[in-house]
C-alpha atoms as a PDB file:
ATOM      1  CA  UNK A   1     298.554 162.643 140.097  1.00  0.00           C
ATOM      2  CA  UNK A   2     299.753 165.748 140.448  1.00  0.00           C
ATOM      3  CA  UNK A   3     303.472 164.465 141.874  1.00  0.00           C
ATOM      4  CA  UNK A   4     304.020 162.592 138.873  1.00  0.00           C
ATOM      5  CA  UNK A   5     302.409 164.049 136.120  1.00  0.00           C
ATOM      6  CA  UNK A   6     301.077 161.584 133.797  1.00  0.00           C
ATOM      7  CA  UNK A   7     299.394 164.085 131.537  1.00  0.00           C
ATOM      8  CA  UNK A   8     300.844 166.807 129.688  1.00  0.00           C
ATOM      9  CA  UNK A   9     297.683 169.026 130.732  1.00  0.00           C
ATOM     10  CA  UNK A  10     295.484 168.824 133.668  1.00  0.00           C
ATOM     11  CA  UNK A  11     297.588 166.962 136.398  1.00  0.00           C
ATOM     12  CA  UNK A  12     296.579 169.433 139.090  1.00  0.00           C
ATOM     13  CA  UNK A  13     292.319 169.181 137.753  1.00  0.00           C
ATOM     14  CA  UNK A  14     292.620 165.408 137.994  1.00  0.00           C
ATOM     15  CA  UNK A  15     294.058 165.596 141.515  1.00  0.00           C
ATOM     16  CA  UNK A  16     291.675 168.112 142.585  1.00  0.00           C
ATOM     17  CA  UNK A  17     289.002 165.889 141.046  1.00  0.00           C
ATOM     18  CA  UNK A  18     289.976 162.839 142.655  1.00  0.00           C
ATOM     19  CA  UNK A  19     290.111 164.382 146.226  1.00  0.00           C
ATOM     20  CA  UNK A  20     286.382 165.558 145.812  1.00  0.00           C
ATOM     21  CA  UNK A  21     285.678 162.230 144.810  1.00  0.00           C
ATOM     22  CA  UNK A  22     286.958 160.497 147.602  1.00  0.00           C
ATOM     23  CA  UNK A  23     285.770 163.270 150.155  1.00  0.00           C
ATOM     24  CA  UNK A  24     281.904 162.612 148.354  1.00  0.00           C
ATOM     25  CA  UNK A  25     282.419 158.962 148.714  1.00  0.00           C
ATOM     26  CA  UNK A  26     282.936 160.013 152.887  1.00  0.00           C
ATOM     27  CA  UNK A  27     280.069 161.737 152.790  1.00  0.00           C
ATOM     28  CA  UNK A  28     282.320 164.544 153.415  1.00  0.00           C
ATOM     29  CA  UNK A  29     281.656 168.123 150.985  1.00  0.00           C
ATOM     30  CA  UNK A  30     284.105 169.188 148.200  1.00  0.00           C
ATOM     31  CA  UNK A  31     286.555 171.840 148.346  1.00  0.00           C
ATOM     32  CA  UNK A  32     286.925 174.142 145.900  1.00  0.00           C
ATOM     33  CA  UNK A  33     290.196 176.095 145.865  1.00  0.00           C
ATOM     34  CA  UNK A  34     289.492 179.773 145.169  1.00  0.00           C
ATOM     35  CA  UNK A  35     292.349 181.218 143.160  1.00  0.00           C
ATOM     36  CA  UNK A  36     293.467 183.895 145.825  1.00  0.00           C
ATOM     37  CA  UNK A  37     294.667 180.799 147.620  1.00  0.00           C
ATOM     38  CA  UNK A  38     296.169 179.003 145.034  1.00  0.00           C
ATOM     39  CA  UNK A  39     299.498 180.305 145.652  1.00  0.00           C
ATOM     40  CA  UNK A  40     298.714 179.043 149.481  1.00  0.00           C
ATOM     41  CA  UNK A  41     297.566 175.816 147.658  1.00  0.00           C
ATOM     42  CA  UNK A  42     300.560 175.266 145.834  1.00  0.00           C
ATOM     43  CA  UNK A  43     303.393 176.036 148.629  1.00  0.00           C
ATOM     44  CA  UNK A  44     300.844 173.652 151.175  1.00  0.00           C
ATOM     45  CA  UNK A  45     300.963 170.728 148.203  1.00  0.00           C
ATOM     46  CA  UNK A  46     305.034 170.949 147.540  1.00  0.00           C
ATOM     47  CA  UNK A  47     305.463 170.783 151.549  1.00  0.00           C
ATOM     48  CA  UNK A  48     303.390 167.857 151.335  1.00  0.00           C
ATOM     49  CA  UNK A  49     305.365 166.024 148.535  1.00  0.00           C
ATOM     50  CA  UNK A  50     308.542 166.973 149.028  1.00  0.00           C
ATOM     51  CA  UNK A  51     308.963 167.115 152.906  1.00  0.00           C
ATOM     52  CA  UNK A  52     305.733 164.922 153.965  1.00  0.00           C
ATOM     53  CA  UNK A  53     304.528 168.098 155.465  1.00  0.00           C
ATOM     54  CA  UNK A  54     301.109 166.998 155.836  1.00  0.00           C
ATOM     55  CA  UNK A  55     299.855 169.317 158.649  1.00  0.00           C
ATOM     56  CA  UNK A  56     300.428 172.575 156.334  1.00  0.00           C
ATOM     57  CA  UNK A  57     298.571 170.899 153.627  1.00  0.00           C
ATOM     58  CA  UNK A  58     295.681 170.062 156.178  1.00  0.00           C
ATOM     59  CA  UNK A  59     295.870 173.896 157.397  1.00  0.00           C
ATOM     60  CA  UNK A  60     295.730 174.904 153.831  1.00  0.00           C
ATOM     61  CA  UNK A  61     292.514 172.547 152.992  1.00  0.00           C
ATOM     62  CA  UNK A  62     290.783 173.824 156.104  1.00  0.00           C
ATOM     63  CA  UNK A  63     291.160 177.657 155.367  1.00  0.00           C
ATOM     64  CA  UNK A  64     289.445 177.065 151.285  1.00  0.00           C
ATOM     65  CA  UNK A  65     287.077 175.055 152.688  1.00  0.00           C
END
């Protein structure tokens, strides 16, 4: 969701929203990104998408959580 942007608002909510859903569906707990990481976030998500960085991402989700 948030790589292609299908809305004109929200993309990054939805994505955010989905994850939770899937980690509650695992019986896993949500992650809330608290905005002094969001920069963090951001840089983690465009490593992910762009260079299929996936273990700065994982870094990333483990430090808000």
């Amino acid at each position: 969701v948030s790589e292609v942007h299908p809305f004109l608002d929200g993309n990054g909510r939805m994505a955010r929203l989905l994850m939770n859903a899937e980690l509650t569906a695992a019986n896993h707990s949500k992650i809330i990104i608290p905005t002094v990481f969001r920069d963090d976030y951001m840089g983690a998500l465009r490593k992910l998408t762009r260079q299929g960085d996936a273990e700065t991402y994982i870094r990333m989700m483990q430090r808000a959580h």
